[in-house]
PDB file of N, CA and C in Angstrom:
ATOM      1  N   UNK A   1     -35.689  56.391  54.295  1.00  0.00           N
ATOM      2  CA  UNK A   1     -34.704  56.839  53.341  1.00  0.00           C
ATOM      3  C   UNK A   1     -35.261  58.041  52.582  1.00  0.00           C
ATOM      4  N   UNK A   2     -34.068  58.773  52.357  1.00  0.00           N
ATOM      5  CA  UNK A   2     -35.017  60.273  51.614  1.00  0.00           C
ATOM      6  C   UNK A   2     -34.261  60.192  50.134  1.00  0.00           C
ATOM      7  N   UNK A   3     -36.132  60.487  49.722  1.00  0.00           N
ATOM      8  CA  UNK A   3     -35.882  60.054  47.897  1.00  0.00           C
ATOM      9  C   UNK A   3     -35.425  61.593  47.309  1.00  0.00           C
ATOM     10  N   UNK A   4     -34.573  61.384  46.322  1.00  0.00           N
ATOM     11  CA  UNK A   4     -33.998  63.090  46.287  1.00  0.00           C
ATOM     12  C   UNK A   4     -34.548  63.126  44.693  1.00  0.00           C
ATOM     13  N   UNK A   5     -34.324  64.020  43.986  1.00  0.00           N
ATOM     14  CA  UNK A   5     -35.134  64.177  42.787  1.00  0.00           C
ATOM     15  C   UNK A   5     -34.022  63.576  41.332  1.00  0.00           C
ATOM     16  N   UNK A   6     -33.660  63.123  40.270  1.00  0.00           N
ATOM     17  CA  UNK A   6     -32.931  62.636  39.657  1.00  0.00           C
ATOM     18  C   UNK A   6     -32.048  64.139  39.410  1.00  0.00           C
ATOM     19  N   UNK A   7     -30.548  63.848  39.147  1.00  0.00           N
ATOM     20  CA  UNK A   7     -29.559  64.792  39.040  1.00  0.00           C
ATOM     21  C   UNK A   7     -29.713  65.046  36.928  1.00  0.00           C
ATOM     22  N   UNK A   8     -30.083  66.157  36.636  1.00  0.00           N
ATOM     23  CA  UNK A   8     -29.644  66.189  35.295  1.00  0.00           C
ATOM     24  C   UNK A   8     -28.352  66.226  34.842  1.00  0.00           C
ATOM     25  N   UNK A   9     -28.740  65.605  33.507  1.00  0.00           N
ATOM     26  CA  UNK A   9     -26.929  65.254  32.912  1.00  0.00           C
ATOM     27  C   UNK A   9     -26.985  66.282  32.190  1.00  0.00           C
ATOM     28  N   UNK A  10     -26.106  67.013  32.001  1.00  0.00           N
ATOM     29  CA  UNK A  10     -26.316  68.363  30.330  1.00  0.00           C
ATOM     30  C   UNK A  10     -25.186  67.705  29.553  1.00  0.00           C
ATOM     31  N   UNK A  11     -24.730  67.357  28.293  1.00  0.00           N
ATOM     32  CA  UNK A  11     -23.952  66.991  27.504  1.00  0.00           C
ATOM     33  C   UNK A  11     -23.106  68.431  26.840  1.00  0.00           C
ATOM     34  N   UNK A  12     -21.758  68.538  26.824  1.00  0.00           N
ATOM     35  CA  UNK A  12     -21.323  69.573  26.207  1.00  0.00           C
ATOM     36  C   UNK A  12     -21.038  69.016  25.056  1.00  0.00           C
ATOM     37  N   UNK A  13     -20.637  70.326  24.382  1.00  0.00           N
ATOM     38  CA  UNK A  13     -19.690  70.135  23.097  1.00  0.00           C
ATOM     39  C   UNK A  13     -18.244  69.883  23.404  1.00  0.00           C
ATOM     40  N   UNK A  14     -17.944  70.079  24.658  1.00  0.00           N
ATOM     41  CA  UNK A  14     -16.019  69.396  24.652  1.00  0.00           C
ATOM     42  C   UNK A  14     -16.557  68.384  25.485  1.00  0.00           C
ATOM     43  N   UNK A  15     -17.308  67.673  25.658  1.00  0.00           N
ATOM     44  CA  UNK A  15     -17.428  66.590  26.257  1.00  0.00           C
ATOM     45  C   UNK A  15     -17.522  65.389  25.048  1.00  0.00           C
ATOM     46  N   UNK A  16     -18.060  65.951  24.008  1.00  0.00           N
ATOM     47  CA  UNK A  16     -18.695  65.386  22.695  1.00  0.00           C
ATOM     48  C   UNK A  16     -16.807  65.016  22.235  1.00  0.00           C
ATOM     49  N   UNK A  17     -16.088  66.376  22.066  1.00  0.00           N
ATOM     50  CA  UNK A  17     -14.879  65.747  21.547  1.00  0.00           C
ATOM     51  C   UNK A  17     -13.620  64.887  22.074  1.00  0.00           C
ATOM     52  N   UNK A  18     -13.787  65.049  23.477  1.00  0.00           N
ATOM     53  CA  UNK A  18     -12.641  64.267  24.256  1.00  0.00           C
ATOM     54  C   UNK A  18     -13.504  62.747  24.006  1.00  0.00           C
ATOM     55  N   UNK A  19     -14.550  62.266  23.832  1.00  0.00           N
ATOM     56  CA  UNK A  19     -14.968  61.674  23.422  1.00  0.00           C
ATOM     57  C   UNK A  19     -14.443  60.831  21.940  1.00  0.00           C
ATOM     58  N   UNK A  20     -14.731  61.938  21.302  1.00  0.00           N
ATOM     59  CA  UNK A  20     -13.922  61.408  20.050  1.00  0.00           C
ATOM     60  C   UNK A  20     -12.656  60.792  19.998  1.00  0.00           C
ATOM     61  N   UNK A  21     -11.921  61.962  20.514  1.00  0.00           N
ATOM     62  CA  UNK A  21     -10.418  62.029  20.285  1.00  0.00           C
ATOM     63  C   UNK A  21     -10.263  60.549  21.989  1.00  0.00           C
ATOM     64  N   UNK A  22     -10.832  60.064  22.188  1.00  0.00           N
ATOM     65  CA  UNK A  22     -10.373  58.857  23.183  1.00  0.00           C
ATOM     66  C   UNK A  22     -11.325  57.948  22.237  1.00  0.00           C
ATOM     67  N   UNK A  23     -11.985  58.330  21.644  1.00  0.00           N
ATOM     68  CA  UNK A  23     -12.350  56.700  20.680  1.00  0.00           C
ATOM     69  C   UNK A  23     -11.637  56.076  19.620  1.00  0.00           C
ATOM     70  N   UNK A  24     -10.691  57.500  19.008  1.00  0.00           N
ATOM     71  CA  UNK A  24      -9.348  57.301  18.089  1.00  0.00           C
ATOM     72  C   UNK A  24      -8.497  56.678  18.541  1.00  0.00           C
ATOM     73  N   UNK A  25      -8.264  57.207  19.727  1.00  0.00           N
ATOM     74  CA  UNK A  25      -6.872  56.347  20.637  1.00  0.00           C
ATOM     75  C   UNK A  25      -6.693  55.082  20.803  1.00  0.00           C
ATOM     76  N   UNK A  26      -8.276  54.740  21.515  1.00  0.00           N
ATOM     77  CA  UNK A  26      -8.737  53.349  21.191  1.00  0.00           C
ATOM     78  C   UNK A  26      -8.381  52.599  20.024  1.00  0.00           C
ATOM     79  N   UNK A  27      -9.380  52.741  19.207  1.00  0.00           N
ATOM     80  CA  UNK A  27      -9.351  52.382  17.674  1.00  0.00           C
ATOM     81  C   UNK A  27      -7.924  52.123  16.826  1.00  0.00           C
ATOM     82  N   UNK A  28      -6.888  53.469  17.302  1.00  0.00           N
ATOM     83  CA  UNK A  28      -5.076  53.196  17.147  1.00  0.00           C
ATOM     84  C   UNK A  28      -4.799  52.329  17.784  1.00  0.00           C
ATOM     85  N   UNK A  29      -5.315  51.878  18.997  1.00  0.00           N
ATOM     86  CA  UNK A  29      -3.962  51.269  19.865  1.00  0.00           C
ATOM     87  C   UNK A  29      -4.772  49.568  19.619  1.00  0.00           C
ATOM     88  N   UNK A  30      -5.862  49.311  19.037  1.00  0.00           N
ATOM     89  CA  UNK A  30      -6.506  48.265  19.215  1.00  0.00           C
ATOM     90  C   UNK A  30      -5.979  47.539  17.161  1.00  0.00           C
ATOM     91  N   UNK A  31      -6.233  48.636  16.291  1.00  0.00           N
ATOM     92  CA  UNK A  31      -5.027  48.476  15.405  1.00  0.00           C
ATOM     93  C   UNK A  31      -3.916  47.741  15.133  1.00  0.00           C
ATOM     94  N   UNK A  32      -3.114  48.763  16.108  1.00  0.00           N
ATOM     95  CA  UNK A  32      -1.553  48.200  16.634  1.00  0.00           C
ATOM     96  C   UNK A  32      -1.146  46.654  17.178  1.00  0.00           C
ATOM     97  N   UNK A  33      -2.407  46.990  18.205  1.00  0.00           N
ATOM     98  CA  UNK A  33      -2.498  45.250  18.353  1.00  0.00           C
ATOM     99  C   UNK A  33      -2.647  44.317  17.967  1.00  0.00           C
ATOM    100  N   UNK A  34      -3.672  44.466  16.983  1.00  0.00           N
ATOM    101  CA  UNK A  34      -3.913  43.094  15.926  1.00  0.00           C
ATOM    102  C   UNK A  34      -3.083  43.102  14.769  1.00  0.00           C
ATOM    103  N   UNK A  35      -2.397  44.255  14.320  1.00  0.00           N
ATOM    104  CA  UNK A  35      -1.336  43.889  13.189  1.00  0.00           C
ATOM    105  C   UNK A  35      -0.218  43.679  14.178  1.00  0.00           C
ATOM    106  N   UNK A  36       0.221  43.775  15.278  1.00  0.00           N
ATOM    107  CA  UNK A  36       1.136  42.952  16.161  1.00  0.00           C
ATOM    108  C   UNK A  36       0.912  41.313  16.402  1.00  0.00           C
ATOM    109  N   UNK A  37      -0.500  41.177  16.304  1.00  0.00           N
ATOM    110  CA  UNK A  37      -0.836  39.693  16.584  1.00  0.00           C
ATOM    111  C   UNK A  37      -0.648  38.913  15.537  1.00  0.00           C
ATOM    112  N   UNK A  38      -0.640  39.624  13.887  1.00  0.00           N
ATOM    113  CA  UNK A  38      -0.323  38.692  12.900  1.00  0.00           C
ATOM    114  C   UNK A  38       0.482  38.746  12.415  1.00  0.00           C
ATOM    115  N   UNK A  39       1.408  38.985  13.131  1.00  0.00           N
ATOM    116  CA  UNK A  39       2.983  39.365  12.639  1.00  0.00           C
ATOM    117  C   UNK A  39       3.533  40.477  12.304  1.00  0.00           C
ATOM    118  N   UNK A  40       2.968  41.457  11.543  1.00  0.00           N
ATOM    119  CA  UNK A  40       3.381  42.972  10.592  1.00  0.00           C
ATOM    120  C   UNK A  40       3.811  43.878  11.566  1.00  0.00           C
ATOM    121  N   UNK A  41       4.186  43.612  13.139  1.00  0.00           N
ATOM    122  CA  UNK A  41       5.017  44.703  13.986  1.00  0.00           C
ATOM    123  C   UNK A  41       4.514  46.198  13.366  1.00  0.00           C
ATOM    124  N   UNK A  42       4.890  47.001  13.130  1.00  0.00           N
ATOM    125  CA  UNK A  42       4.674  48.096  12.983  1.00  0.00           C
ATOM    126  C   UNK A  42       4.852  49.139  11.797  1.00  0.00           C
ATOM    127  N   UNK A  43       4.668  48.596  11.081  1.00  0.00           N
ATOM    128  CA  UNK A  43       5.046  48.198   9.408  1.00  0.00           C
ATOM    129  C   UNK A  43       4.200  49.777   9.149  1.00  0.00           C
ATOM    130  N   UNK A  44       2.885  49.990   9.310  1.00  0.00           N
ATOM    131  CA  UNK A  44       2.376  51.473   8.887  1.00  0.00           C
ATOM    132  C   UNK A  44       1.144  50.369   8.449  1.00  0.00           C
ATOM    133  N   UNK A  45      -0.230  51.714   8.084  1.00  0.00           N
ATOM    134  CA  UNK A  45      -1.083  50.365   7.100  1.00  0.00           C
ATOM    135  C   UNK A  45      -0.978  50.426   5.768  1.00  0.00           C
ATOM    136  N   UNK A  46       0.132  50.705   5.272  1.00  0.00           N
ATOM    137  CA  UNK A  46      -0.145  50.104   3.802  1.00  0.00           C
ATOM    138  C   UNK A  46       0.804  48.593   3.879  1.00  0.00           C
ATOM    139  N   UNK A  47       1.374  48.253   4.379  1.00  0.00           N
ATOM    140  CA  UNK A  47       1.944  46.659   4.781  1.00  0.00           C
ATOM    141  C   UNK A  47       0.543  45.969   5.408  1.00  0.00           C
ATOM    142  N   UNK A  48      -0.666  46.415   5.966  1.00  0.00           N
ATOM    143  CA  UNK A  48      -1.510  46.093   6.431  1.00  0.00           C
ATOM    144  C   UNK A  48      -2.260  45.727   5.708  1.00  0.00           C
ATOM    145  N   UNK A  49      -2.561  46.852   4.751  1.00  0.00           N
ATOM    146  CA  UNK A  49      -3.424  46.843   3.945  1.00  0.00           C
ATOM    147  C   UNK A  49      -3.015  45.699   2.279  1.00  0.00           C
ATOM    148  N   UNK A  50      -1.768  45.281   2.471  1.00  0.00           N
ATOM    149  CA  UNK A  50      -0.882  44.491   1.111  1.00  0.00           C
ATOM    150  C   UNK A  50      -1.386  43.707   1.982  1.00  0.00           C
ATOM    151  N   UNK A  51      -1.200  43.195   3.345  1.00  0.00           N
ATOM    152  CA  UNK A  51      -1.355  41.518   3.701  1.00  0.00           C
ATOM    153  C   UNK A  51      -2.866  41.341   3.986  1.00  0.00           C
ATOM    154  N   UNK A  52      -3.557  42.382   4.007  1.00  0.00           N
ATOM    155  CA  UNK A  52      -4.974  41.903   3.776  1.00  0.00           C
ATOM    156  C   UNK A  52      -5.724  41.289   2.620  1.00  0.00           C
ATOM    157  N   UNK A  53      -4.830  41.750   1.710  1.00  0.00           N
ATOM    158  CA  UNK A  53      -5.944  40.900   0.262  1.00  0.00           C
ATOM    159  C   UNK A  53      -5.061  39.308   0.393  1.00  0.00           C
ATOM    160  N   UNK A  54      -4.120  38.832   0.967  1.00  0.00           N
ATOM    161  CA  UNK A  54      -4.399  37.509   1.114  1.00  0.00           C
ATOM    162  C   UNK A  54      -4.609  36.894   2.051  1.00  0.00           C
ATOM    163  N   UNK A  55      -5.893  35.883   1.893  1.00  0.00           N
ATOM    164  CA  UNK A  55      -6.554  34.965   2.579  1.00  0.00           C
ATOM    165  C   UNK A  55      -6.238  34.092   3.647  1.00  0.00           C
ATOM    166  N   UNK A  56      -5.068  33.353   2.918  1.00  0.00           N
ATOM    167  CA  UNK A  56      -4.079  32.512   3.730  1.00  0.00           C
ATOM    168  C   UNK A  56      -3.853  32.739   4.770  1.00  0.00           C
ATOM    169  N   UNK A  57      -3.984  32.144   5.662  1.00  0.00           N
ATOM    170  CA  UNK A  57      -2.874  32.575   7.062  1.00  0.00           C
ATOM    171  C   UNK A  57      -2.117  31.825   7.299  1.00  0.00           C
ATOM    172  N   UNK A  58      -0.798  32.989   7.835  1.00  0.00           N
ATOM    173  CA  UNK A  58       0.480  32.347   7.763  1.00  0.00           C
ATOM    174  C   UNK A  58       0.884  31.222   8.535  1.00  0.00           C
ATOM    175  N   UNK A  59       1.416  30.350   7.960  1.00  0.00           N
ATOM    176  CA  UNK A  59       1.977  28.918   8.341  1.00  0.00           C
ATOM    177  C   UNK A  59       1.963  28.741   9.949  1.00  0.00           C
ATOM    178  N   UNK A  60       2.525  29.796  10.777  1.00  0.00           N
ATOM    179  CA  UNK A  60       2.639  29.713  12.485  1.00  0.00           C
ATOM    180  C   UNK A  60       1.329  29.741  12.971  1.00  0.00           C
ATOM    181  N   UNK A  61       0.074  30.457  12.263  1.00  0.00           N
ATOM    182  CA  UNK A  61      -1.075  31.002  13.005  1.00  0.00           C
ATOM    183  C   UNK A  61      -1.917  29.600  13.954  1.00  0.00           C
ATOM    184  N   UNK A  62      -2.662  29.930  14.558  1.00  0.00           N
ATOM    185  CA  UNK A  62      -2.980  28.965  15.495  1.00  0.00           C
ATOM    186  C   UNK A  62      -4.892  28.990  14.630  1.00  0.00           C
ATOM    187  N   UNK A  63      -5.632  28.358  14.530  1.00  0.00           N
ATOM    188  CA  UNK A  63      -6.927  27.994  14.351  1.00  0.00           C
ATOM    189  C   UNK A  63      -7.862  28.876  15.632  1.00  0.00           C
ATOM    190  N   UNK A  64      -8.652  29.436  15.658  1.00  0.00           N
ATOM    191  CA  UNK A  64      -9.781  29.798  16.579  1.00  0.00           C
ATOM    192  C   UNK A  64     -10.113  28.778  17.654  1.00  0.00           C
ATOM    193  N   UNK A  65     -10.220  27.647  17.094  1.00  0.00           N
ATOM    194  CA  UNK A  65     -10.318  26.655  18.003  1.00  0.00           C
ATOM    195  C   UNK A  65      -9.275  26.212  19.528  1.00  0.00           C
ATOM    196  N   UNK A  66      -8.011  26.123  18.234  1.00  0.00           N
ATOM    197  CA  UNK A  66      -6.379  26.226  19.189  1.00  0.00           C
ATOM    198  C   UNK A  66      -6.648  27.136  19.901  1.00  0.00           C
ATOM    199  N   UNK A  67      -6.631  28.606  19.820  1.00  0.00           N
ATOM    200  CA  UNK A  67      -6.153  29.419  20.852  1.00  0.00           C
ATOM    201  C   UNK A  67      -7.430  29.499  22.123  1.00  0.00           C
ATOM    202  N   UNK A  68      -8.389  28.900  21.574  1.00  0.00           N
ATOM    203  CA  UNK A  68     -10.054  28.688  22.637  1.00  0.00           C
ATOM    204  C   UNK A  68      -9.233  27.888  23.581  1.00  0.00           C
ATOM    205  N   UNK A  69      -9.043  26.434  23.096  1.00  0.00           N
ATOM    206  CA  UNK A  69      -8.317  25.337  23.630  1.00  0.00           C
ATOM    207  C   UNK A  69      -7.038  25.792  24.844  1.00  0.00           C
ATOM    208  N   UNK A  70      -6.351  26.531  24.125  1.00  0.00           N
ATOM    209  CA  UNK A  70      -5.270  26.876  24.906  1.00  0.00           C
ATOM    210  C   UNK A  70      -5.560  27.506  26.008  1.00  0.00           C
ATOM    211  N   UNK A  71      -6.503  28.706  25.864  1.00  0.00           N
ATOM    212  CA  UNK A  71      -6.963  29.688  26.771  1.00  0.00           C
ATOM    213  C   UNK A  71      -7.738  28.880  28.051  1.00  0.00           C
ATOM    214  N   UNK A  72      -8.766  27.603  27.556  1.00  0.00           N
ATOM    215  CA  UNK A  72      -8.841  27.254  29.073  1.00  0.00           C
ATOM    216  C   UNK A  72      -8.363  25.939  29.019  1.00  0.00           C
ATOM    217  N   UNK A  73      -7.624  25.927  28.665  1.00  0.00           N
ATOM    218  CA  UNK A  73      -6.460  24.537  29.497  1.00  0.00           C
ATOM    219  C   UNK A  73      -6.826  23.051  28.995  1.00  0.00           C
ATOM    220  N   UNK A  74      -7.699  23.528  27.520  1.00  0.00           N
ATOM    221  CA  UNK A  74      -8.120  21.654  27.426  1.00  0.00           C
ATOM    222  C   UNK A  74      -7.174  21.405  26.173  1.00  0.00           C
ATOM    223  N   UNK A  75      -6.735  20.127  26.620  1.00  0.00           N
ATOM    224  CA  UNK A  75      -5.714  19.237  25.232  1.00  0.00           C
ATOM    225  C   UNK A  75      -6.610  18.257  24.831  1.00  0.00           C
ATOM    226  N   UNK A  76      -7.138  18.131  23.880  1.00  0.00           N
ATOM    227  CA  UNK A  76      -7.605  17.662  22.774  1.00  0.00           C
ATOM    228  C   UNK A  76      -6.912  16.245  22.425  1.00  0.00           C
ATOM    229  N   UNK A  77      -5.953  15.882  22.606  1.00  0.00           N
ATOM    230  CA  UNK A  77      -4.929  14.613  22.276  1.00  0.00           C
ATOM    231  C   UNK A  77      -5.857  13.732  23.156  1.00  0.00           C
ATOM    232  N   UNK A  78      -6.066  12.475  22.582  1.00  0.00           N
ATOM    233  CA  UNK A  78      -6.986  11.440  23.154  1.00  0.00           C
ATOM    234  C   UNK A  78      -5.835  10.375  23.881  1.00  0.00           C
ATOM    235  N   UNK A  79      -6.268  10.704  25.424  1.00  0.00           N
ATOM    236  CA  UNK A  79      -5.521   9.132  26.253  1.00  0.00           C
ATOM    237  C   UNK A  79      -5.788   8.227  25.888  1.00  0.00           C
ATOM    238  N   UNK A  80      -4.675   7.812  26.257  1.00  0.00           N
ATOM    239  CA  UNK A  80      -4.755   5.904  25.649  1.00  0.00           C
ATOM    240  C   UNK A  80      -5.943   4.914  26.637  1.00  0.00           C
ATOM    241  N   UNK A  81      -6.779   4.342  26.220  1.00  0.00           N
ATOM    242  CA  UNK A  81      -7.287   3.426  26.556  1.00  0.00           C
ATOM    243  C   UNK A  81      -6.943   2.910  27.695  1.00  0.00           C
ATOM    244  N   UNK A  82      -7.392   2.574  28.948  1.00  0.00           N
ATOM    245  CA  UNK A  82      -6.732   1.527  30.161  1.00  0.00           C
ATOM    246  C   UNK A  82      -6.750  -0.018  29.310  1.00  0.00           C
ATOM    247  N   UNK A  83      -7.482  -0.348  28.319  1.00  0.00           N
ATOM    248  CA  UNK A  83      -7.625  -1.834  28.052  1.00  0.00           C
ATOM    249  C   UNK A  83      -6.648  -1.865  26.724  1.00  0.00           C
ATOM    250  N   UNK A  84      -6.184  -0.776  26.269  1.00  0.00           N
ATOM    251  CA  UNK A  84      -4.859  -1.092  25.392  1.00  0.00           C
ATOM    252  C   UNK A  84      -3.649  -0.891  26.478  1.00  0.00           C
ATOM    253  N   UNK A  85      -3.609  -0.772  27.454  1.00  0.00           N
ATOM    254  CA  UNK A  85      -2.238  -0.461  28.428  1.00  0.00           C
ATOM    255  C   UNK A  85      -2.469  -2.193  28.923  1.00  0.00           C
ATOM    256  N   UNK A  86      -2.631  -3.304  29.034  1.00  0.00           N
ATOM    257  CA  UNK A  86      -3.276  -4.465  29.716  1.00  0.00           C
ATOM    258  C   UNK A  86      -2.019  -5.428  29.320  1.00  0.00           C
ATOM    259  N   UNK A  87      -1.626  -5.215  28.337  1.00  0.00           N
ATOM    260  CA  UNK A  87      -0.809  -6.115  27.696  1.00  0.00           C
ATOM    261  C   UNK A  87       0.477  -5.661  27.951  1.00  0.00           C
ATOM    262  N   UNK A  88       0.834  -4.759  28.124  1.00  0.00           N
ATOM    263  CA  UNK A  88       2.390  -4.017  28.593  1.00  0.00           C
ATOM    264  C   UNK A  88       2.875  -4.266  29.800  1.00  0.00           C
ATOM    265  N   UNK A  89       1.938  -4.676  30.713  1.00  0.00           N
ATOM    266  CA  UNK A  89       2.592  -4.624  31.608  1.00  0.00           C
ATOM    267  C   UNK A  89       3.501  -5.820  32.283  1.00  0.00           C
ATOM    268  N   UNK A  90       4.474  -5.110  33.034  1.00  0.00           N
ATOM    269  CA  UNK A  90       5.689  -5.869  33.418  1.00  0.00           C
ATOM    270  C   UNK A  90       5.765  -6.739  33.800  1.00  0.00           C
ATOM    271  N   UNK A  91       6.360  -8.483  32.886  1.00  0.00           N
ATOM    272  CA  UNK A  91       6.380  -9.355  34.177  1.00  0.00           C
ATOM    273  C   UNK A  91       6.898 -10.044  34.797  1.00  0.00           C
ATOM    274  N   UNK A  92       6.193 -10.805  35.447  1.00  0.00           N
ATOM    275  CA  UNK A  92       6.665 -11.032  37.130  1.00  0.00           C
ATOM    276  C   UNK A  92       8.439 -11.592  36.602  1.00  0.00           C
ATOM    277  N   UNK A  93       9.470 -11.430  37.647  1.00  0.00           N
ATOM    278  CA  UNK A  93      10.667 -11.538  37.717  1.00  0.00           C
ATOM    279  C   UNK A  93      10.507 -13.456  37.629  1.00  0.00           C
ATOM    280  N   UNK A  94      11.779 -13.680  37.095  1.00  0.00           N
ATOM    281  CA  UNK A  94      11.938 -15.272  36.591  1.00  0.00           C
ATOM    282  C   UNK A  94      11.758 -16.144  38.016  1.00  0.00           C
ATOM    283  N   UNK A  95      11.606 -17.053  38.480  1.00  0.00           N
ATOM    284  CA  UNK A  95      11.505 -17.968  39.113  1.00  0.00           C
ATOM    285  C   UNK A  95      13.025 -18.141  39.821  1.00  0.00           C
ATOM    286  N   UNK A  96      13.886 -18.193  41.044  1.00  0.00           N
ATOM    287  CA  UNK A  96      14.730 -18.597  41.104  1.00  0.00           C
ATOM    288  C   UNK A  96      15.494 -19.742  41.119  1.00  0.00           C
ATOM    289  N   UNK A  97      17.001 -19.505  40.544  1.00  0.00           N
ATOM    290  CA  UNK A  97      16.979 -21.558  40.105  1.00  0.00           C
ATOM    291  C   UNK A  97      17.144 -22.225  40.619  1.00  0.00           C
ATOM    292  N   UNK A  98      17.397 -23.288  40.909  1.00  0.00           N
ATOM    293  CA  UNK A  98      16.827 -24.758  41.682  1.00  0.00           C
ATOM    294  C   UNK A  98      18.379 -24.607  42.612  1.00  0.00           C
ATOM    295  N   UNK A  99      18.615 -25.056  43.838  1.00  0.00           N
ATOM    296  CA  UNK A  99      20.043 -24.804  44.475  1.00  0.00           C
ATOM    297  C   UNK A  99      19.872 -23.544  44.951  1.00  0.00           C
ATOM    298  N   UNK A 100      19.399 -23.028  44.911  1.00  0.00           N
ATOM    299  CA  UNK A 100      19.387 -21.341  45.495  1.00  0.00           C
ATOM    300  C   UNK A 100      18.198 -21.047  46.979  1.00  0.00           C
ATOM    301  N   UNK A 101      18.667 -20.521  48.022  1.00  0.00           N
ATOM    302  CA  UNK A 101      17.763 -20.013  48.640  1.00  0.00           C
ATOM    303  C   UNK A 101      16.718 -18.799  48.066  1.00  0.00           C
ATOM    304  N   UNK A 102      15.496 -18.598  48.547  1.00  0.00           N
ATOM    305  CA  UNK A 102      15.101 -17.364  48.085  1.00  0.00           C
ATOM    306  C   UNK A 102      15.061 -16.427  48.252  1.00  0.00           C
ATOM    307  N   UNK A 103      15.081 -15.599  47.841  1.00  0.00           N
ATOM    308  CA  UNK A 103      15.873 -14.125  48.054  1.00  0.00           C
ATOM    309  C   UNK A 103      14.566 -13.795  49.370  1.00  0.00           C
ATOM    310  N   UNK A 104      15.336 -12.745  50.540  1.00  0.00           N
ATOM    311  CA  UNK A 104      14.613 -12.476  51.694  1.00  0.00           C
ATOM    312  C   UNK A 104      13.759 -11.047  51.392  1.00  0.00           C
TER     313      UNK A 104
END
């Protein structure tokens, strides 16, 4: 195999700003998303910035835990016992009455 010598990188100055100006874009559109995720649609940030000084989260929000839970598929609700199901079950049909053949 033929070893070739490392390629230099040179860094520009418009390399420096498309840089920038795509880390803004980012930073907007990642924004947008999380005041979409807590409800405030597209409100601007000063609606952002009013629902940030309170703490609370709103009544619908799901816990960190919930949306973990949800994401890989585990329910948390505890099955019932097989030795509390023991007593429910169905039984046997009555005896047939005396004079009767038995059913085939």
């Amino acid at each position: 195999m033929i070893k070739r010598k490392p390629t230099r990188i040179e860094l520009k100055l418009d390399d420096l700003d498309e840089f920038e100006a795509v880390k803004k874009e980012v930073e907007e559109r990642r924004k947008q998303r999380n005041a979409e995720l807590l409800g405030l649609g597209t409100q601007g940030e000063g609606a952002a910035a009013a629902t940030n000084g309170d703490t609370s989260p709103p009544p619908s929000a799901k816990t960190k835990a919930d949306r973990i839970n949800e994401r890989i598929g585990y329910d948390p609700t505890p099955v019932p016992d097989a030795t509390a199901r023991v007593g429910t079950l169905p039984s046997p049909p009555p005896p047939p009455a005396t004079g009767q053949p038995p059913p085939r």
